[in-house]
C-alpha atoms as a PDB file:
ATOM      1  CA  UNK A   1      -1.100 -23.801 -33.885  1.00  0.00           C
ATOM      2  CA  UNK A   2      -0.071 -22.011 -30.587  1.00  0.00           C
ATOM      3  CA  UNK A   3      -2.554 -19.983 -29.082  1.00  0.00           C
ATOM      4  CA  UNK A   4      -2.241 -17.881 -25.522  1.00  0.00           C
ATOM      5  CA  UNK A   5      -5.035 -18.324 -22.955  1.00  0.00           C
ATOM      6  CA  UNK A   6      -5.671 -16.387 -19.790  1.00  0.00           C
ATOM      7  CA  UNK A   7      -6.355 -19.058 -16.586  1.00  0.00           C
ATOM      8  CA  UNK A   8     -10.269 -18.383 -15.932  1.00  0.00           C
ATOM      9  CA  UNK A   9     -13.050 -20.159 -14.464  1.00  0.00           C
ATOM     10  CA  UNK A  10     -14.104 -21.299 -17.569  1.00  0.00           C
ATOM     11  CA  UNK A  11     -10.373 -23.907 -18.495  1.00  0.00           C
ATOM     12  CA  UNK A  12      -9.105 -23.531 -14.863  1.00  0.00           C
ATOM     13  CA  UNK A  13      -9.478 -27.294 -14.135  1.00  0.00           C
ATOM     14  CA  UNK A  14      -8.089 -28.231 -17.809  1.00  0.00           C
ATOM     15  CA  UNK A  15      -5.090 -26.092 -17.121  1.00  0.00           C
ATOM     16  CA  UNK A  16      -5.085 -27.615 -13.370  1.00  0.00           C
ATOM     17  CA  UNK A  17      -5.230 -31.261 -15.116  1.00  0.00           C
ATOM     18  CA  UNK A  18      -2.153 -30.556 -17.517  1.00  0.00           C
ATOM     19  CA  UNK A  19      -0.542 -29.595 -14.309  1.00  0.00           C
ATOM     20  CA  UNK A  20      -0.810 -32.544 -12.140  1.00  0.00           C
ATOM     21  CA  UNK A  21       0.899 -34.983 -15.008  1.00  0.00           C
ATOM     22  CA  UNK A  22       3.847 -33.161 -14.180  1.00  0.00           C
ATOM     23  CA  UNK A  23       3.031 -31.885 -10.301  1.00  0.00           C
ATOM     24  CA  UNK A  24       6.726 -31.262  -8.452  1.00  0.00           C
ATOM     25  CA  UNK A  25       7.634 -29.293 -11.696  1.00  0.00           C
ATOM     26  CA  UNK A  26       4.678 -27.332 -11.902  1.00  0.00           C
ATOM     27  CA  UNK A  27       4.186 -26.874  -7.812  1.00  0.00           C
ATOM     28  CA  UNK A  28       3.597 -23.349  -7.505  1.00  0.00           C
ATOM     29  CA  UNK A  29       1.364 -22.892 -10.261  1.00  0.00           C
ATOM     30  CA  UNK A  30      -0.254 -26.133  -9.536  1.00  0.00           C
ATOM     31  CA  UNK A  31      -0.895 -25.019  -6.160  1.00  0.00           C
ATOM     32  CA  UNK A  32      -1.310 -21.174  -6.907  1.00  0.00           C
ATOM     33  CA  UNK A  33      -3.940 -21.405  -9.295  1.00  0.00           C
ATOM     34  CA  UNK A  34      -6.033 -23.503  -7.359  1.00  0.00           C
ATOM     35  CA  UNK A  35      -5.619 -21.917  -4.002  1.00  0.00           C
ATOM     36  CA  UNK A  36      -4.080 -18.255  -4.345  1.00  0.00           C
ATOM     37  CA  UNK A  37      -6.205 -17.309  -7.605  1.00  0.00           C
ATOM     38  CA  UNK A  38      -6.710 -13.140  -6.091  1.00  0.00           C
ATOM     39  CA  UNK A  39      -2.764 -13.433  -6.370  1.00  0.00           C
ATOM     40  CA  UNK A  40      -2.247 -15.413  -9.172  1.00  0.00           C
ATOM     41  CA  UNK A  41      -2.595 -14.180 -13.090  1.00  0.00           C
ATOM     42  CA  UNK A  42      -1.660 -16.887 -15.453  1.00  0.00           C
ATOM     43  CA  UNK A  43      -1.183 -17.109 -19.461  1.00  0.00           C
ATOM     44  CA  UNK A  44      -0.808 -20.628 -20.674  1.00  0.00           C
ATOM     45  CA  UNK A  45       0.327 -21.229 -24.268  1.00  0.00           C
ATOM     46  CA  UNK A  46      -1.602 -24.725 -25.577  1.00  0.00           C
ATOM     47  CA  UNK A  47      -1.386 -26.319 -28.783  1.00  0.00           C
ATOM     48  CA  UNK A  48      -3.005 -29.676 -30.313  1.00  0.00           C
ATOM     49  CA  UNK A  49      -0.260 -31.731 -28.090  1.00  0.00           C
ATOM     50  CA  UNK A  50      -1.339 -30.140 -24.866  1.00  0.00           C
ATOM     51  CA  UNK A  51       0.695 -27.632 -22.614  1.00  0.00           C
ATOM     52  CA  UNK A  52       3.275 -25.750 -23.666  1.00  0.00           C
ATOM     53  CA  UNK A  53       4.327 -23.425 -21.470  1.00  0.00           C
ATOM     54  CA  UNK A  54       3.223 -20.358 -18.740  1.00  0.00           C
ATOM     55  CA  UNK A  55       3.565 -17.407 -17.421  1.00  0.00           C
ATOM     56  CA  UNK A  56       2.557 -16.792 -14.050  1.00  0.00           C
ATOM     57  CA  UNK A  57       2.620 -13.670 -11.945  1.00  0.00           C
ATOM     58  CA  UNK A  58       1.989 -14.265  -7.932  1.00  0.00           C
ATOM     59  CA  UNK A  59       1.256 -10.613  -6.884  1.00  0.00           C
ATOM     60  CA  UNK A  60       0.486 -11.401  -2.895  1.00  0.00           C
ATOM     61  CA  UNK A  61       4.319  -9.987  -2.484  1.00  0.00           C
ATOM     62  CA  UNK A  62       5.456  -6.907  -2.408  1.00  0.00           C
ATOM     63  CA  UNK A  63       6.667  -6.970  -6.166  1.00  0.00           C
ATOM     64  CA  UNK A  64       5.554  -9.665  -8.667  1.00  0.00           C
ATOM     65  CA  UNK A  65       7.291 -13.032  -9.075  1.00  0.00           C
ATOM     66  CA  UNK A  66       6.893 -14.420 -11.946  1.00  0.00           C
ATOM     67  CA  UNK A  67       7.412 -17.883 -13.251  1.00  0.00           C
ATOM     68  CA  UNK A  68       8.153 -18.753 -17.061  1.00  0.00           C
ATOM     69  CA  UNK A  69       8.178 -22.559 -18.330  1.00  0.00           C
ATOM     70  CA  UNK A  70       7.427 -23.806 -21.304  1.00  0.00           C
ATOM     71  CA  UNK A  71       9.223 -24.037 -24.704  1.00  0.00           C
ATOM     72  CA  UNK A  72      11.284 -21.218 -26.299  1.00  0.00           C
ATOM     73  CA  UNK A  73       8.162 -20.657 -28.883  1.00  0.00           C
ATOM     74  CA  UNK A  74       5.782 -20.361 -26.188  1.00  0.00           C
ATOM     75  CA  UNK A  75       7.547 -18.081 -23.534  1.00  0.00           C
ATOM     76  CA  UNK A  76       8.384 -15.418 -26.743  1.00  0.00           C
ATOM     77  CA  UNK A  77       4.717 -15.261 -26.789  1.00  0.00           C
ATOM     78  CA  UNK A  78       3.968 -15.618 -22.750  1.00  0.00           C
ATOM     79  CA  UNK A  79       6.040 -12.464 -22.179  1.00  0.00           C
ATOM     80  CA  UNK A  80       4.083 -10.344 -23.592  1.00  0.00           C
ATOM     81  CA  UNK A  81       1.845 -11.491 -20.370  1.00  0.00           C
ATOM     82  CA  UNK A  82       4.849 -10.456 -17.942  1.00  0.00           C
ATOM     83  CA  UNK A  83       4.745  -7.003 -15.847  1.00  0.00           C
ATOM     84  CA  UNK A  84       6.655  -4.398 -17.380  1.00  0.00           C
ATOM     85  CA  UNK A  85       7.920  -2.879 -14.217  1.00  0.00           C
ATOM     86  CA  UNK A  86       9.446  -3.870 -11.020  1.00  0.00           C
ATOM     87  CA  UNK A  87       8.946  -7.878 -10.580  1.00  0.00           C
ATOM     88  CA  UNK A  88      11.788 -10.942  -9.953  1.00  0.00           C
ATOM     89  CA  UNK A  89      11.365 -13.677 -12.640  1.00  0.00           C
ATOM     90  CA  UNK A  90      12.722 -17.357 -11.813  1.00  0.00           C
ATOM     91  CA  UNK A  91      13.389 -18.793 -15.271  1.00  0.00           C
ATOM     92  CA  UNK A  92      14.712 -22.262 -16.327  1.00  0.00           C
ATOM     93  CA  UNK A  93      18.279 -22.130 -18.161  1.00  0.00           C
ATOM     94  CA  UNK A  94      17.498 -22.524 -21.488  1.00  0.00           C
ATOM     95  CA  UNK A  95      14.890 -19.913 -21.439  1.00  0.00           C
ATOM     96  CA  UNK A  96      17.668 -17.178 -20.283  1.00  0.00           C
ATOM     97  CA  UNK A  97      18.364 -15.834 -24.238  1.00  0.00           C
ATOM     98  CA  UNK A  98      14.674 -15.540 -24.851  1.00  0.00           C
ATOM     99  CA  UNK A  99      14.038 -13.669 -21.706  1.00  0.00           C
ATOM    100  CA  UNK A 100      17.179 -11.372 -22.361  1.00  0.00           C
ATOM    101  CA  UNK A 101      16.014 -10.609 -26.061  1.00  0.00           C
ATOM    102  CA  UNK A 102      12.552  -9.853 -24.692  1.00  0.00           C
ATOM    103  CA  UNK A 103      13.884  -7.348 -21.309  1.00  0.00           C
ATOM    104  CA  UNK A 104      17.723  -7.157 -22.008  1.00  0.00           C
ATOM    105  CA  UNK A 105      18.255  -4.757 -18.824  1.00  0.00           C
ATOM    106  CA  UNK A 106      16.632  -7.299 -16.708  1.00  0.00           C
ATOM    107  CA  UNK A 107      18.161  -9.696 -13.907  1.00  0.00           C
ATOM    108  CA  UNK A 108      16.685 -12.935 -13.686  1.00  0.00           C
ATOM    109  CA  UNK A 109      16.413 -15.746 -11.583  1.00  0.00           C
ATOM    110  CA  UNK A 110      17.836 -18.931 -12.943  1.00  0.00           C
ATOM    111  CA  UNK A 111      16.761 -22.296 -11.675  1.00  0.00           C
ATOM    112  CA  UNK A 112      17.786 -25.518 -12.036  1.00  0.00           C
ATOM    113  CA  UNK A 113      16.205 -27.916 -10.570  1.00  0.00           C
ATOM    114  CA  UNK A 114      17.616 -31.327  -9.464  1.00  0.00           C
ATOM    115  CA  UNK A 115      15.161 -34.056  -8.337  1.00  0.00           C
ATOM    116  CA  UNK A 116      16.264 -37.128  -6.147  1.00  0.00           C
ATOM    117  CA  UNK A 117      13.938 -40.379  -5.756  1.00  0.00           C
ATOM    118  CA  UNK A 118      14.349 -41.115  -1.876  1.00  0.00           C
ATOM    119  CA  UNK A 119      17.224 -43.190  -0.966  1.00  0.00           C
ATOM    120  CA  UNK A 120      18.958 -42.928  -4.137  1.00  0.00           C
ATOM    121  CA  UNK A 121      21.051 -39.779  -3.589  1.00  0.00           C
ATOM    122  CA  UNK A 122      24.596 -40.239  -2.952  1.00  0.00           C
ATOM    123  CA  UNK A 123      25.954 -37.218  -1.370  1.00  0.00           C
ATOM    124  CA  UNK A 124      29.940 -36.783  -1.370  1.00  0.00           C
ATOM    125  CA  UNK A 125      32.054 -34.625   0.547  1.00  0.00           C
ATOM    126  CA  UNK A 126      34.405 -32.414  -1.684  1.00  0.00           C
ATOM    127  CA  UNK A 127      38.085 -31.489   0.250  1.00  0.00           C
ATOM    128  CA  UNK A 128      37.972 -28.479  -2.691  1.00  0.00           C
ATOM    129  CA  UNK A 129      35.148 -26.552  -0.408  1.00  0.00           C
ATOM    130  CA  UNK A 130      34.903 -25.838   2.408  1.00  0.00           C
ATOM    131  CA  UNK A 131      32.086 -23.508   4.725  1.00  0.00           C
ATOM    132  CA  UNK A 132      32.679 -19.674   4.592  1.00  0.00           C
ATOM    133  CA  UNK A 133      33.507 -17.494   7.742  1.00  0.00           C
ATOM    134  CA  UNK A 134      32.685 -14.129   8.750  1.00  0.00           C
ATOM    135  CA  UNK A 135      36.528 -13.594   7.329  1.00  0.00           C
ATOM    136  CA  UNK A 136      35.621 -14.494   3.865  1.00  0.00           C
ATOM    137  CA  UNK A 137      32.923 -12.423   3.068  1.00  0.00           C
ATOM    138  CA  UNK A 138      34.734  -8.937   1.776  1.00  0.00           C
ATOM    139  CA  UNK A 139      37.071 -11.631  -0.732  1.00  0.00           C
ATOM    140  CA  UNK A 140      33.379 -13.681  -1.434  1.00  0.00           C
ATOM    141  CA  UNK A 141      31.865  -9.401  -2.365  1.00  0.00           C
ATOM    142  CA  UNK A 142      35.265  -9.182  -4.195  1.00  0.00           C
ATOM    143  CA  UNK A 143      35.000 -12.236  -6.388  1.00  0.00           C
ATOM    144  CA  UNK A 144      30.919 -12.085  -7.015  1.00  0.00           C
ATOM    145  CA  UNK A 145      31.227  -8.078  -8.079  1.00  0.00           C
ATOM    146  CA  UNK A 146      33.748  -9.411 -11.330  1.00  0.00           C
ATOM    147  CA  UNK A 147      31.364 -11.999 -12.338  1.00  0.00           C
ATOM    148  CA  UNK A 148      29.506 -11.898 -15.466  1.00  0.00           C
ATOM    149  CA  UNK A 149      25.964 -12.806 -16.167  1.00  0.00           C
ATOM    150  CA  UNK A 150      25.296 -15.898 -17.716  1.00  0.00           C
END
């Protein structure tokens, strides 16, 4: 069964421990909670298997950001945790619907990660790109203005 917890004194260092199993995907609330907690509100959603998502609202700005992770089940639930005004929230992809059915005016941030073990990236150099110039940025406006949200 899913229930929603607010990060306290009392399972800080539980939360803190599901954390670290996972610590470059869970860096700013790994780090936040720990060492920013007058800026930092958190909601965690656990069930019998552990961890399964958060919400978590770093306030020390001069509008929220908030962070959502977790499964879809869990971040329906976490937003009800989310401010309800001004705030930016960086989201992973496939939590993008559940956000949008949740605050369908809202813009969000979407990341997507990519990790690279040291010395195994293989960079390429594409002759389809190339760097953009003062010149290009009214036709860069132009072509970002038509794009849809996805």
């Amino acid at each position: 069964m899913l229930s929603i917890e607010k990060v306290d004194e009392n399972n800080k260092q539980r939360i803190i421990d599901f954390l670290r199993a996972d610590v470059v995907h869970h860096v700013f609330a790994f780090y936040d909670i720990q060492y920013e907690p007058q800026h930092t509100d958190a909601y965690v959603a656990l069930d019998n298997e552990g961890l399964m998502g958060y919400v978590l609202v770093y306030t020390a700005l001069d509008f929220p950001s908030v962070i959502l992770e977790g499964e879809n089940r869990a971040a329906e639930r976490l937003l009800d945790h989310a401010p309800r005004n001004r705030f930016i929230m960086h989201i992973p992809p496939d939590l993008l619907r559940t956000v949008k059915s949740k605050f369908p005016s809202t813009k969000c941030y979407v990341e997507n990660w990519m990790l690279v073990t040291k010395d195994e990236a293989k960079f390429i150099r594409s002759t389809l790109a190339r760097r953009l110039k003062t010149a290009d940025v009214p036709k860069f406006g132009a072509l970002l203005s038509t794009r849809e949200e996805h």
